[in-house]
PDB file of N, CA and C in Angstrom:
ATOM      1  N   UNK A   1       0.839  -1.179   0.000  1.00  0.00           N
ATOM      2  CA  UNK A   1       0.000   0.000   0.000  1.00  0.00           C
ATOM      3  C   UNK A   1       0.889   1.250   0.000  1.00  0.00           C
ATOM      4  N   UNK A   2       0.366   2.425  -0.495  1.00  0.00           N
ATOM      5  CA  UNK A   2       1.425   3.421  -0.477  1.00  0.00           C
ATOM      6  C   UNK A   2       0.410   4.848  -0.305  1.00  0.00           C
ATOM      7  N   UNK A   3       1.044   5.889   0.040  1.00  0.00           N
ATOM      8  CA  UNK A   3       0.628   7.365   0.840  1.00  0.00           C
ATOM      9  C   UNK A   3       0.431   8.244  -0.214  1.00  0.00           C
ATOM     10  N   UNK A   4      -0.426   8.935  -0.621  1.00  0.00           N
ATOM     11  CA  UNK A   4      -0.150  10.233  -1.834  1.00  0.00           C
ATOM     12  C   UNK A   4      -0.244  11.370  -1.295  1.00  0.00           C
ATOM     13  N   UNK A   5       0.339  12.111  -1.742  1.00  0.00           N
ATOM     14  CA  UNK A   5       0.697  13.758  -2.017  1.00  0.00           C
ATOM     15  C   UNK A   5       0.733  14.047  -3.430  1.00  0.00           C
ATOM     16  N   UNK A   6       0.052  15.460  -3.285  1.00  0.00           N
ATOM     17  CA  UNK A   6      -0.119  16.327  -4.836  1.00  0.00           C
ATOM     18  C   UNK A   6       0.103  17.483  -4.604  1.00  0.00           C
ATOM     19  N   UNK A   7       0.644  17.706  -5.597  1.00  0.00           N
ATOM     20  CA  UNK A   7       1.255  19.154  -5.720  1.00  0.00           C
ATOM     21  C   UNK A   7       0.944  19.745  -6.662  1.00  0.00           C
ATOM     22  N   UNK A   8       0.888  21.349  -6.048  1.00  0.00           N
ATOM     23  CA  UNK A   8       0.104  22.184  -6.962  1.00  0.00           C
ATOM     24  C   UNK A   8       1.132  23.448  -6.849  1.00  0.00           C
ATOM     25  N   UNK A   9       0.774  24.646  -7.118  1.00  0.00           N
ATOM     26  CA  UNK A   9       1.223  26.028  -7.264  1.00  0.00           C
ATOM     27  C   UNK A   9      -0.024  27.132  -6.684  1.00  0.00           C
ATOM     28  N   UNK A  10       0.864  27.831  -5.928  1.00  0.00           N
ATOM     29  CA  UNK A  10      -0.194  28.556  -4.887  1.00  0.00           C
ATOM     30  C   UNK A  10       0.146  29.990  -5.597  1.00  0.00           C
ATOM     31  N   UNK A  11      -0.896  30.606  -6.183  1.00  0.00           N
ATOM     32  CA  UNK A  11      -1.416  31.769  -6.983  1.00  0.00           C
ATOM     33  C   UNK A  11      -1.054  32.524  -5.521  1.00  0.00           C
ATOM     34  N   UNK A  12      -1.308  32.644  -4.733  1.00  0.00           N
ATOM     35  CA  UNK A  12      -0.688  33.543  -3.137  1.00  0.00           C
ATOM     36  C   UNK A  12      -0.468  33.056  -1.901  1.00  0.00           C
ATOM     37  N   UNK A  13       0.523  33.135  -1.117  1.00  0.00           N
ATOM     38  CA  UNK A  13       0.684  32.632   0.361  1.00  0.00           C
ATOM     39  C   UNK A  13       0.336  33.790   0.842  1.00  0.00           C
ATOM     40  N   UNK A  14      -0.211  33.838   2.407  1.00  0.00           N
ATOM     41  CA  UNK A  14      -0.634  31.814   3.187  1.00  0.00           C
ATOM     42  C   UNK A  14      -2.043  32.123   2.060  1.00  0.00           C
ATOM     43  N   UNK A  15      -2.494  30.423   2.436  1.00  0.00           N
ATOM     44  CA  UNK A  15      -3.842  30.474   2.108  1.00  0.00           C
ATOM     45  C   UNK A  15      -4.213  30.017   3.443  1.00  0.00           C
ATOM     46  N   UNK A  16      -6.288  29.995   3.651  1.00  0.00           N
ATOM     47  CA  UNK A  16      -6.469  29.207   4.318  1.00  0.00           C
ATOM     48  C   UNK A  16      -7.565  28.004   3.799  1.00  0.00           C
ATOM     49  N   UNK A  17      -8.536  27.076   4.922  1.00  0.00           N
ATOM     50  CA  UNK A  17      -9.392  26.571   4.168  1.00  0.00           C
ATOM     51  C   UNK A  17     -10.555  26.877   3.513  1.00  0.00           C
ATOM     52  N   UNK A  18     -11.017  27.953   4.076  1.00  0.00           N
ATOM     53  CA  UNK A  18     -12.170  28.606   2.809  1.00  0.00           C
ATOM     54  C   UNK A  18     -11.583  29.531   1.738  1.00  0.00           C
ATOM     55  N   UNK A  19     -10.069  29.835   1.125  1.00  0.00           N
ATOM     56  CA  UNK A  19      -9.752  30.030   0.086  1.00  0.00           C
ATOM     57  C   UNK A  19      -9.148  29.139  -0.941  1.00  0.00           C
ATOM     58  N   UNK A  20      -9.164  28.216  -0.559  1.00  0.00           N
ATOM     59  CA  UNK A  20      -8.937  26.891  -1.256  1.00  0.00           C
ATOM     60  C   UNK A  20      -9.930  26.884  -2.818  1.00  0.00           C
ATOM     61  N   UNK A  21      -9.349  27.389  -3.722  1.00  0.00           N
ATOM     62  CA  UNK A  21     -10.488  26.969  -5.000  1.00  0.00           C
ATOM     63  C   UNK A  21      -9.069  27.207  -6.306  1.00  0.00           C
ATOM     64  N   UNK A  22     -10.122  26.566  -7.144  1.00  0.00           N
ATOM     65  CA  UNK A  22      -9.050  27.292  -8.256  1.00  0.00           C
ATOM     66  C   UNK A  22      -8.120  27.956  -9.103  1.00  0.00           C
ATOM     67  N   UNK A  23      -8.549  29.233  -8.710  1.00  0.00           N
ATOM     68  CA  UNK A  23      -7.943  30.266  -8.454  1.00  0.00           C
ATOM     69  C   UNK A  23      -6.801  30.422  -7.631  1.00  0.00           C
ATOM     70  N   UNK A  24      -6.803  29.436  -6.798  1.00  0.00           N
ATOM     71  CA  UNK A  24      -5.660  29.626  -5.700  1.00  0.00           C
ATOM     72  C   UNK A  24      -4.400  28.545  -5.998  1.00  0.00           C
ATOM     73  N   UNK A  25      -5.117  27.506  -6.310  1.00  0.00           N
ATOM     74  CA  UNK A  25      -4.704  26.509  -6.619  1.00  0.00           C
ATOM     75  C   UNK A  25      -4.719  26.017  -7.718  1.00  0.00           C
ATOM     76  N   UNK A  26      -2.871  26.114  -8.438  1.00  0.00           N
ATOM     77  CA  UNK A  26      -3.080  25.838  -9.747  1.00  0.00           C
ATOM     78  C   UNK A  26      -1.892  25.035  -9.912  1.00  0.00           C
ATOM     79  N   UNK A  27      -2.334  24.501 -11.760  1.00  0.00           N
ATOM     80  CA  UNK A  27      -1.367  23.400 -11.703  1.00  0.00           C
ATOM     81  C   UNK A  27      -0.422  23.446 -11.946  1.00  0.00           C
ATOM     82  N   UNK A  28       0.915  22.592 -11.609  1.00  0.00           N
ATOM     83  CA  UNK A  28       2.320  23.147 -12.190  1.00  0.00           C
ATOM     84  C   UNK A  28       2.371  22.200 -13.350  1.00  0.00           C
ATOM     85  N   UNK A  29       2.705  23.364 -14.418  1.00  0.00           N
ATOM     86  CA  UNK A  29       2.611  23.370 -15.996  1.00  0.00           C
ATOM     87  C   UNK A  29       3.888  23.244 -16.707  1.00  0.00           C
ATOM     88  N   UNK A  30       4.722  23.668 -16.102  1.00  0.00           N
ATOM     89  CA  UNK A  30       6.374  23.648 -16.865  1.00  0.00           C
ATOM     90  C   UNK A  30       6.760  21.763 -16.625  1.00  0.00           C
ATOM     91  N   UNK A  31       6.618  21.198 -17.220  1.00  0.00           N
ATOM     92  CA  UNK A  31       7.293  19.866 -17.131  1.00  0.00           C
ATOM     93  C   UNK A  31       9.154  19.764 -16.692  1.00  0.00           C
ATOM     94  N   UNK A  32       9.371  20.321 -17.115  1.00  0.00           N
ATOM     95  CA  UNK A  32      11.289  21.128 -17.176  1.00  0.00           C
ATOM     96  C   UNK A  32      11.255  21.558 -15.616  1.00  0.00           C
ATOM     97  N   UNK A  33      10.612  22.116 -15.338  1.00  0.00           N
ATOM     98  CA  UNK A  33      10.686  22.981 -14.115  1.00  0.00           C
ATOM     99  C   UNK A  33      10.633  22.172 -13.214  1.00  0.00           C
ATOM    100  N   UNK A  34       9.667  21.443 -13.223  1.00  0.00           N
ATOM    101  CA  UNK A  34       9.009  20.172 -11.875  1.00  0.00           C
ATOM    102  C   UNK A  34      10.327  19.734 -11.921  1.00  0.00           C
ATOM    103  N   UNK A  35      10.720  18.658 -13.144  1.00  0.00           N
ATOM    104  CA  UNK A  35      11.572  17.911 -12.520  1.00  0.00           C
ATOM    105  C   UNK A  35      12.986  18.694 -12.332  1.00  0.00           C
ATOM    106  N   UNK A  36      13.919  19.615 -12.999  1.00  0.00           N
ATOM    107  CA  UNK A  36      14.929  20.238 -12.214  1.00  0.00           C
ATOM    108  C   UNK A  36      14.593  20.405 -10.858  1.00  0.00           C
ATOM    109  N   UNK A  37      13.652  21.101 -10.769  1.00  0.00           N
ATOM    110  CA  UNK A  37      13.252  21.654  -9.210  1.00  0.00           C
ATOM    111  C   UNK A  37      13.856  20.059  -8.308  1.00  0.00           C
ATOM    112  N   UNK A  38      12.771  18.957  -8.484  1.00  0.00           N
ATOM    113  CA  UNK A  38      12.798  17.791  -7.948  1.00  0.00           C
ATOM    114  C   UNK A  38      13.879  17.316  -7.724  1.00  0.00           C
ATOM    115  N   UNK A  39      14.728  17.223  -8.720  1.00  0.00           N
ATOM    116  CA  UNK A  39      16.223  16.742  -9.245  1.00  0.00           C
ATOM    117  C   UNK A  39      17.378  17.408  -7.187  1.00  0.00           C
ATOM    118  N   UNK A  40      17.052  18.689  -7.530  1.00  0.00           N
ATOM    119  CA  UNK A  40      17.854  19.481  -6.973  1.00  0.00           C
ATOM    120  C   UNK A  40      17.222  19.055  -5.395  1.00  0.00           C
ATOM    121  N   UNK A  41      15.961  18.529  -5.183  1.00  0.00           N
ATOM    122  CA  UNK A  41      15.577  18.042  -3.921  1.00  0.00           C
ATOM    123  C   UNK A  41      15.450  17.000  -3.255  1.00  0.00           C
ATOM    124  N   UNK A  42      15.895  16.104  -4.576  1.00  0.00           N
ATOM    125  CA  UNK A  42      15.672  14.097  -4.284  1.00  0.00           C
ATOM    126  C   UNK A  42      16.895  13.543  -4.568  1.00  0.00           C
ATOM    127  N   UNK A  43      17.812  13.824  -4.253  1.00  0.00           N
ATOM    128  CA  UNK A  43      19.205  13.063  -4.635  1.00  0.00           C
ATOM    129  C   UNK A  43      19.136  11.330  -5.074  1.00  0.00           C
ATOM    130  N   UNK A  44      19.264  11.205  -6.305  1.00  0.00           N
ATOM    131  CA  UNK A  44      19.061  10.223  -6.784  1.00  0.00           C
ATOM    132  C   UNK A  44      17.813   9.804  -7.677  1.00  0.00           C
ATOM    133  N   UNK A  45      17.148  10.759  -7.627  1.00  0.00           N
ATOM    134  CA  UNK A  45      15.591  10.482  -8.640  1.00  0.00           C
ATOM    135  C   UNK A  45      16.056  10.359  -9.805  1.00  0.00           C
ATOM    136  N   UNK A  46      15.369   9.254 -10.453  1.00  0.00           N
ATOM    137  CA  UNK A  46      15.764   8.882 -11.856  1.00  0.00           C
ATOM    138  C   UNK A  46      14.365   8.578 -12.519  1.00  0.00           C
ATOM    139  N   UNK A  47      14.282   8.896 -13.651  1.00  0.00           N
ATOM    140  CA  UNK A  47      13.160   9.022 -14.387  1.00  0.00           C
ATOM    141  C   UNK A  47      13.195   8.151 -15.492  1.00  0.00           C
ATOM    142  N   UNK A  48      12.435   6.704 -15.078  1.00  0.00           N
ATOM    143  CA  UNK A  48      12.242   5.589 -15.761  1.00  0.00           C
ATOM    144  C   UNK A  48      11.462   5.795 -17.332  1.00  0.00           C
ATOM    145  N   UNK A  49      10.674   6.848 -16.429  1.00  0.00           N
ATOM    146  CA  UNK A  49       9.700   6.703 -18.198  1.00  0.00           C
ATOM    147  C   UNK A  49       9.781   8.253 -18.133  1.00  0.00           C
ATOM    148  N   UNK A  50       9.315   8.675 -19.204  1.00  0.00           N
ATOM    149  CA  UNK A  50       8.909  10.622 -19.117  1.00  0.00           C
ATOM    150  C   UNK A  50       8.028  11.388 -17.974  1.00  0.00           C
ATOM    151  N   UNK A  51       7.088  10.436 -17.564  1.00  0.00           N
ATOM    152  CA  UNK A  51       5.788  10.849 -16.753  1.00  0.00           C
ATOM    153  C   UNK A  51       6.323  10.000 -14.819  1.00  0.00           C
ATOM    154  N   UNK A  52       7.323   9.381 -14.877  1.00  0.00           N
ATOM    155  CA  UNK A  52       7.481   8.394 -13.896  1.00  0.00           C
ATOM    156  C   UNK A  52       8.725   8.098 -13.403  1.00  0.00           C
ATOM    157  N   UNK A  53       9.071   9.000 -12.167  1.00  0.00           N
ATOM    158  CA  UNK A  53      10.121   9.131 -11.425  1.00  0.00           C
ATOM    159  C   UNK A  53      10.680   7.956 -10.341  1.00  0.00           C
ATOM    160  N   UNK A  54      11.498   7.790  -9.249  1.00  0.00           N
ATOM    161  CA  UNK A  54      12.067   7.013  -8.405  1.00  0.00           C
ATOM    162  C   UNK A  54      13.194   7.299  -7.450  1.00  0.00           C
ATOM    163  N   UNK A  55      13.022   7.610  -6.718  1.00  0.00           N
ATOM    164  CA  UNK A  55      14.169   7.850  -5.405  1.00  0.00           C
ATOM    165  C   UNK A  55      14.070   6.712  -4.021  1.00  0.00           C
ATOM    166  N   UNK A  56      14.865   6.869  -3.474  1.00  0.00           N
ATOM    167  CA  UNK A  56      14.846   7.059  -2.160  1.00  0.00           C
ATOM    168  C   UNK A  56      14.796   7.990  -1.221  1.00  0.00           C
ATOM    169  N   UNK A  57      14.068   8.121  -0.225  1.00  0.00           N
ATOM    170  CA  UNK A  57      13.994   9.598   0.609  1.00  0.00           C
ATOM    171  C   UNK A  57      13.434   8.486   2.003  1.00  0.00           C
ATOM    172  N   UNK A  58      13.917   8.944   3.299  1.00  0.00           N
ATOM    173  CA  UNK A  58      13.701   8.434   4.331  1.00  0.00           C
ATOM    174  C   UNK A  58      14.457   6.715   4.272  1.00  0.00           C
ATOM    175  N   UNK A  59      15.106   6.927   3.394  1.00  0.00           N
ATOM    176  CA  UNK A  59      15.182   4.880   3.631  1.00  0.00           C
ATOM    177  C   UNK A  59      14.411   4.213   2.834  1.00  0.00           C
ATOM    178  N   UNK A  60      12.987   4.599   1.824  1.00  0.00           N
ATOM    179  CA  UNK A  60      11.952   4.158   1.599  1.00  0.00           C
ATOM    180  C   UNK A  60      12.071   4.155   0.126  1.00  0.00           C
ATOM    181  N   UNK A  61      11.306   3.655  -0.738  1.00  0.00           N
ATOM    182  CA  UNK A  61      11.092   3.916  -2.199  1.00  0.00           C
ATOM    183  C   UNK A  61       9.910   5.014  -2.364  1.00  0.00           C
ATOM    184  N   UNK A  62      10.340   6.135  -3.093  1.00  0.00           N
ATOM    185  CA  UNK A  62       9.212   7.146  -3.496  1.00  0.00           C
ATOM    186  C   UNK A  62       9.056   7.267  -4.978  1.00  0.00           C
ATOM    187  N   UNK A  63       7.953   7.394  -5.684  1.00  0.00           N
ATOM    188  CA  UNK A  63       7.330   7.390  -6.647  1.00  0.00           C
ATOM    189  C   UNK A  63       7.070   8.761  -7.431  1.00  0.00           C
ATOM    190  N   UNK A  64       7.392   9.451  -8.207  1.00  0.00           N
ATOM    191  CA  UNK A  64       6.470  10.203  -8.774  1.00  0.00           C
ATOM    192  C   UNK A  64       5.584  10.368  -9.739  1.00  0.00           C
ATOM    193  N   UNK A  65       5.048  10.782 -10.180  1.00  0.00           N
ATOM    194  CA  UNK A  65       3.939  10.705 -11.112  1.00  0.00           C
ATOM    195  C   UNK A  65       3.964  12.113 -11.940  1.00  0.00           C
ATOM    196  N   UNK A  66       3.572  12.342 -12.839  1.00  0.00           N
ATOM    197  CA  UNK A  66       3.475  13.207 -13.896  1.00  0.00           C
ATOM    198  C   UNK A  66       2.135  12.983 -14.657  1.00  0.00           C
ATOM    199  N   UNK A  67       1.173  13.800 -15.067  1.00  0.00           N
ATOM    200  CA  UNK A  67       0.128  13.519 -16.308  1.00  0.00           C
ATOM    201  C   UNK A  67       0.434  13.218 -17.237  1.00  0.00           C
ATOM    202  N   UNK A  68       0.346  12.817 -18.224  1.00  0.00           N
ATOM    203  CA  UNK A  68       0.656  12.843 -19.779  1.00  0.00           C
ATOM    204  C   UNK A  68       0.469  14.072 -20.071  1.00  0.00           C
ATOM    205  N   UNK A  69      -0.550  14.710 -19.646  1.00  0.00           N
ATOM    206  CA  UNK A  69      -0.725  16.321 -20.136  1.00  0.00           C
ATOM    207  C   UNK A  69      -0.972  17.232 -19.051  1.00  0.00           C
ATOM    208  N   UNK A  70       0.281  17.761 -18.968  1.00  0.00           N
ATOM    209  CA  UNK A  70       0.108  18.573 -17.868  1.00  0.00           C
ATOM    210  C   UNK A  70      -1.332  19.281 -17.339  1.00  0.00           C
ATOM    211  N   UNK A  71      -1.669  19.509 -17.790  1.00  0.00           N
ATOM    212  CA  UNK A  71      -3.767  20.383 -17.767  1.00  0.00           C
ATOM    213  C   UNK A  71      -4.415  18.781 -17.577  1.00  0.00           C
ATOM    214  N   UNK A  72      -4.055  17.841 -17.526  1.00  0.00           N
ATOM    215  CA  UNK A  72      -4.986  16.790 -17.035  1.00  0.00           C
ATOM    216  C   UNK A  72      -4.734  17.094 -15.601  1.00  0.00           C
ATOM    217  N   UNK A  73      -3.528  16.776 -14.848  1.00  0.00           N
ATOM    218  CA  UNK A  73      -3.776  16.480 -12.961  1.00  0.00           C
ATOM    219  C   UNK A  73      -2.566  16.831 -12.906  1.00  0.00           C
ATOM    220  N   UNK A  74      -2.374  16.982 -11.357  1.00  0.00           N
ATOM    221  CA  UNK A  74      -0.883  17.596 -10.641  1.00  0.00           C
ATOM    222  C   UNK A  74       0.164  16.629 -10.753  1.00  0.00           C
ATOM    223  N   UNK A  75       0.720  16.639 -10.267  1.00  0.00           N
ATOM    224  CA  UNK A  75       2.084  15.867  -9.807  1.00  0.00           C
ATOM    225  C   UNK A  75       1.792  15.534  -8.375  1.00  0.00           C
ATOM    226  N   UNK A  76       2.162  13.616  -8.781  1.00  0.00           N
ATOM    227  CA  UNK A  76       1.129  13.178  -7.570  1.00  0.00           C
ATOM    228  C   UNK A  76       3.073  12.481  -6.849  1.00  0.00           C
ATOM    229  N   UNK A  77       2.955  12.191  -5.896  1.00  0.00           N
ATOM    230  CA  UNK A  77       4.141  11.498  -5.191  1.00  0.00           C
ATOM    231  C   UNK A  77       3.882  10.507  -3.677  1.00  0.00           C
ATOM    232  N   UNK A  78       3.795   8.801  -4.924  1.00  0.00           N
ATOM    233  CA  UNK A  78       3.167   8.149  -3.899  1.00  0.00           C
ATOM    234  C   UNK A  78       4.864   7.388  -3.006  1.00  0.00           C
ATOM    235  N   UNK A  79       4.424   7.346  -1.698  1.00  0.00           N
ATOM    236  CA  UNK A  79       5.210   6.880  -0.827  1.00  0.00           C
ATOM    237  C   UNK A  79       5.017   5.559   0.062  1.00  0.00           C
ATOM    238  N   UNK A  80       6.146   4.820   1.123  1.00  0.00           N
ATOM    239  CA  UNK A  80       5.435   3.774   1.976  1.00  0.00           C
ATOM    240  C   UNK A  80       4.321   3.867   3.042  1.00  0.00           C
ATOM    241  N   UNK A  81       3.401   3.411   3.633  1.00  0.00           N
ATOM    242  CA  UNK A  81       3.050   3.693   4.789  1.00  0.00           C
ATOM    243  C   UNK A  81       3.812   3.409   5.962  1.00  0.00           C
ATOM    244  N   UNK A  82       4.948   3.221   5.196  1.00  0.00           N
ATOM    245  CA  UNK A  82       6.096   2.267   6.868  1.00  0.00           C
ATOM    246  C   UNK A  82       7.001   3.988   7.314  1.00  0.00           C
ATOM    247  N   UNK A  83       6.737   5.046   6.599  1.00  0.00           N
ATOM    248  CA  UNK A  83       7.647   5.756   7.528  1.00  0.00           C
ATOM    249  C   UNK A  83       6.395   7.428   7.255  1.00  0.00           C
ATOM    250  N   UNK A  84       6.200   8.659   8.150  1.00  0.00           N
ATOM    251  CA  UNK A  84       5.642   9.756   7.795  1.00  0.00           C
ATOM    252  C   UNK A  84       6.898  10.446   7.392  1.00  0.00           C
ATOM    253  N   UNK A  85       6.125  11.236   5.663  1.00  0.00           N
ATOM    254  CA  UNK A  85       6.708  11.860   5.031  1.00  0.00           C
ATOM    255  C   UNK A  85       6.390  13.368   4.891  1.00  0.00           C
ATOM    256  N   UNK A  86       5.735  13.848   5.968  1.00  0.00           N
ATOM    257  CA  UNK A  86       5.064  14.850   6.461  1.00  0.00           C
ATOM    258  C   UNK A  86       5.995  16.033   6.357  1.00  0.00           C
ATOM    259  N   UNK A  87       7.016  15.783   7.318  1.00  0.00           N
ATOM    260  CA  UNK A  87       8.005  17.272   7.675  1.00  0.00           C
ATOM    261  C   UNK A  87       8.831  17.088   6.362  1.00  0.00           C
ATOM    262  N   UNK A  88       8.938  16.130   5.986  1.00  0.00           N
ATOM    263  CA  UNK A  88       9.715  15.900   4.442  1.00  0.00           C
ATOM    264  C   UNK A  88       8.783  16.501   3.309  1.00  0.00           C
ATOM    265  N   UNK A  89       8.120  16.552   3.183  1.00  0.00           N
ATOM    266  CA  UNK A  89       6.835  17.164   2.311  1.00  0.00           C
ATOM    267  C   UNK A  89       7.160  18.507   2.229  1.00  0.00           C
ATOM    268  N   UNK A  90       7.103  19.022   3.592  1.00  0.00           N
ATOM    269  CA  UNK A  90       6.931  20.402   4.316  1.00  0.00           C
ATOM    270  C   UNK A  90       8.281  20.933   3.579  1.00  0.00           C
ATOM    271  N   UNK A  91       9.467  20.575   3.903  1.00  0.00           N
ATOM    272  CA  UNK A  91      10.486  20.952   3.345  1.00  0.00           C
ATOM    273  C   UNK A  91      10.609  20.998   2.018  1.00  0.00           C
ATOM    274  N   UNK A  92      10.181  20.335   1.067  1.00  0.00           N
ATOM    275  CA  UNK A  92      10.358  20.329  -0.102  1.00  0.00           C
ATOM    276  C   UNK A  92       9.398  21.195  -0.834  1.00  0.00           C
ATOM    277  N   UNK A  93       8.024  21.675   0.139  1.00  0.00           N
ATOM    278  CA  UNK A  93       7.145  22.907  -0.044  1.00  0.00           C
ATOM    279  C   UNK A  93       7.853  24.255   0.007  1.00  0.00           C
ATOM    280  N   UNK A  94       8.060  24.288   1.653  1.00  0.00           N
ATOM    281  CA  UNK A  94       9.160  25.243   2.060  1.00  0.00           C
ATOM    282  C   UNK A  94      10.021  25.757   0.619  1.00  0.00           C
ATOM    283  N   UNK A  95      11.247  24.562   0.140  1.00  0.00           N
ATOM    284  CA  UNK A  95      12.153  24.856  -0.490  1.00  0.00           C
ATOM    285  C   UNK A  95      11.585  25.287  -1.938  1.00  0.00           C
ATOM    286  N   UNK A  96      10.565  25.109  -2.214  1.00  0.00           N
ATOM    287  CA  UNK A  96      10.187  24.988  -3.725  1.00  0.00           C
ATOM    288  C   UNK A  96       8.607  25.782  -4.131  1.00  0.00           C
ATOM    289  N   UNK A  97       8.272  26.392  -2.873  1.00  0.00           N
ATOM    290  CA  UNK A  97       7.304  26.819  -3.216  1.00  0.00           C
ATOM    291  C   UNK A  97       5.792  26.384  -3.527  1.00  0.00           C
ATOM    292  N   UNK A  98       5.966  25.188  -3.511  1.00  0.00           N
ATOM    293  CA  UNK A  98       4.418  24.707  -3.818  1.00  0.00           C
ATOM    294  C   UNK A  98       3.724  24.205  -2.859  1.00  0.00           C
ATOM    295  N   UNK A  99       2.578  23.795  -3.163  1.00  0.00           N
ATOM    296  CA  UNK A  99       1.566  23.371  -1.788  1.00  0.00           C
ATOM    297  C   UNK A  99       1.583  21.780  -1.960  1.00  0.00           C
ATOM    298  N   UNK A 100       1.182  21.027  -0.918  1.00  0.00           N
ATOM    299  CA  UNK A 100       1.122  19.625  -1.105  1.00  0.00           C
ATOM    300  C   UNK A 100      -0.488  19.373  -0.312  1.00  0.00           C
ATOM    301  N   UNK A 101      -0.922  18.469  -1.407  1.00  0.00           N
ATOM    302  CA  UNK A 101      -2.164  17.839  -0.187  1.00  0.00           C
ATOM    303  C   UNK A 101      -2.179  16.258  -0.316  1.00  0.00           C
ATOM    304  N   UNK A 102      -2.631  15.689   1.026  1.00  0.00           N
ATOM    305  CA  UNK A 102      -2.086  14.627   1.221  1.00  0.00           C
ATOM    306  C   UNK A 102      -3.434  14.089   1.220  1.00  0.00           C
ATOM    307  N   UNK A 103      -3.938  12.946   1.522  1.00  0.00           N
ATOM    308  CA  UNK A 103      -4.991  11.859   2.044  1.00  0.00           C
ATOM    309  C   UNK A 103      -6.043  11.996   2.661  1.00  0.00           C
ATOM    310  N   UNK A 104      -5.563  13.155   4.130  1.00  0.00           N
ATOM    311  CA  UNK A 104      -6.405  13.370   5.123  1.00  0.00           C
ATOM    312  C   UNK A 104      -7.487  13.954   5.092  1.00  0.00           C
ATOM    313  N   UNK A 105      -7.638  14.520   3.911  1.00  0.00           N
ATOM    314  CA  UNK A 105      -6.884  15.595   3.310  1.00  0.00           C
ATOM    315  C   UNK A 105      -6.438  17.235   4.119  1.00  0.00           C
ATOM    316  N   UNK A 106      -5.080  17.124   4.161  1.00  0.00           N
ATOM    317  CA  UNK A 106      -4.211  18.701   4.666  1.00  0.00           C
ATOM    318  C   UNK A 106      -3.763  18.974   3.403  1.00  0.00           C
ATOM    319  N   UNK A 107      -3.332  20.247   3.501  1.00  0.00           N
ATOM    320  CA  UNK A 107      -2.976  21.432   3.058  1.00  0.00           C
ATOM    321  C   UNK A 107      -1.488  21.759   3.417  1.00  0.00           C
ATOM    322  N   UNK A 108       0.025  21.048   3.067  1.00  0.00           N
ATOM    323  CA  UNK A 108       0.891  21.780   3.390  1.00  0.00           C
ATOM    324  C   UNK A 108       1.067  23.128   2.231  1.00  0.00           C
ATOM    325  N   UNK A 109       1.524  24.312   3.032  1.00  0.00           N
ATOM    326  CA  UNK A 109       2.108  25.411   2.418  1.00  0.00           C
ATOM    327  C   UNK A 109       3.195  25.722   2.265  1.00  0.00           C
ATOM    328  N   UNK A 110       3.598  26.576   1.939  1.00  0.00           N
ATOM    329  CA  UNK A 110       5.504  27.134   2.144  1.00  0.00           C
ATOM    330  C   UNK A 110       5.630  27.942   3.507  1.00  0.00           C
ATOM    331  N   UNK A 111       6.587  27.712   4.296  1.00  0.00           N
ATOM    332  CA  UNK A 111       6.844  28.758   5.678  1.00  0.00           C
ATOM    333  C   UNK A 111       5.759  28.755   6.331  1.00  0.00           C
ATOM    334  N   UNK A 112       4.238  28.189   5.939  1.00  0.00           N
ATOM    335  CA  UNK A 112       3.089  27.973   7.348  1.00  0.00           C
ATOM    336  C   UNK A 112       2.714  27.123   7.573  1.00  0.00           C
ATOM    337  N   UNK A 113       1.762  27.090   8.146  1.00  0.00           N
ATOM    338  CA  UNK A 113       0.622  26.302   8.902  1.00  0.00           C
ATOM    339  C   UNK A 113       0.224  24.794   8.226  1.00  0.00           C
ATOM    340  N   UNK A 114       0.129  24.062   8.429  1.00  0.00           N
ATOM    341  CA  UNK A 114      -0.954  23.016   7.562  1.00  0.00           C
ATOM    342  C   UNK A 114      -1.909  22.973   7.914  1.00  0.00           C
ATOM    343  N   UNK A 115      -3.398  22.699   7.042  1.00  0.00           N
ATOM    344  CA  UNK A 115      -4.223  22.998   7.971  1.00  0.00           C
ATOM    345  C   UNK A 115      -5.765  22.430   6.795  1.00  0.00           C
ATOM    346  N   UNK A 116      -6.780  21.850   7.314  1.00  0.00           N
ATOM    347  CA  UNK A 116      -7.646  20.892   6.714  1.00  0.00           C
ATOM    348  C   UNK A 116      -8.131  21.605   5.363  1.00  0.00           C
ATOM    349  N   UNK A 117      -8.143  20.327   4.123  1.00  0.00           N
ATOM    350  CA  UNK A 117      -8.262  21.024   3.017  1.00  0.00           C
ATOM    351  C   UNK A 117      -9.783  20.664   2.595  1.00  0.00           C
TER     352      UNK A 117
END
């Protein structure tokens, strides 16, 4: 079984949960961009297919995902349930600017709060 996170691009920080819509939340569109960005944050990610990444992070195997077309869905990044990838999330928000939402569904941001999406 494995954990997802999606990532998006936040039109303004902070947000909270009743600004959560479209507008706020948009998709990241540069294909080039995602993965340099990623590259520079996952030491060792290697990209099996065009759409379908692979690292290690925590000890664990992590996954990424890509659409075929970017305007279909975000960039999804499935993980184990054997370790939380939470403050690891957070950091790679932090460092990169984007928002992550996970399962519970939360809301990580860059530099704030997480908080129910």
């Amino acid at each position: 079984m494995a954990y997802t996170y999606l990532f998006f691009q936040p039109a303004r920080l902070p947000l909270s949960t009743d600004e959560l819509s479209p507008d706020t939340v948009l998709m990241l569109r540069d294909i080039h961009h995602i993965k340099t960005s990623l590259a520079q944050m996952v030491p060792g990610l290697e990209w099996a297919l065009p759409t379908w990444g692979h690292a290690t992070v925590l000890g664990h195997g992590v996954e990424f995902h890509l659409p075929d077309n970017v305007s279909d869905g975000p960039l999804a990044m499935h993980c184990s349930l054997r370790t939380d990838y939470t403050a690891w999330v957070q950091a790679l928000c932090d460092a990169l600017g984007w928002l992550a939402f996970d399962e519970r569904p939360m809301c990580l941001q860059p530099h704030g709060p997480s908080f129910p999406a």
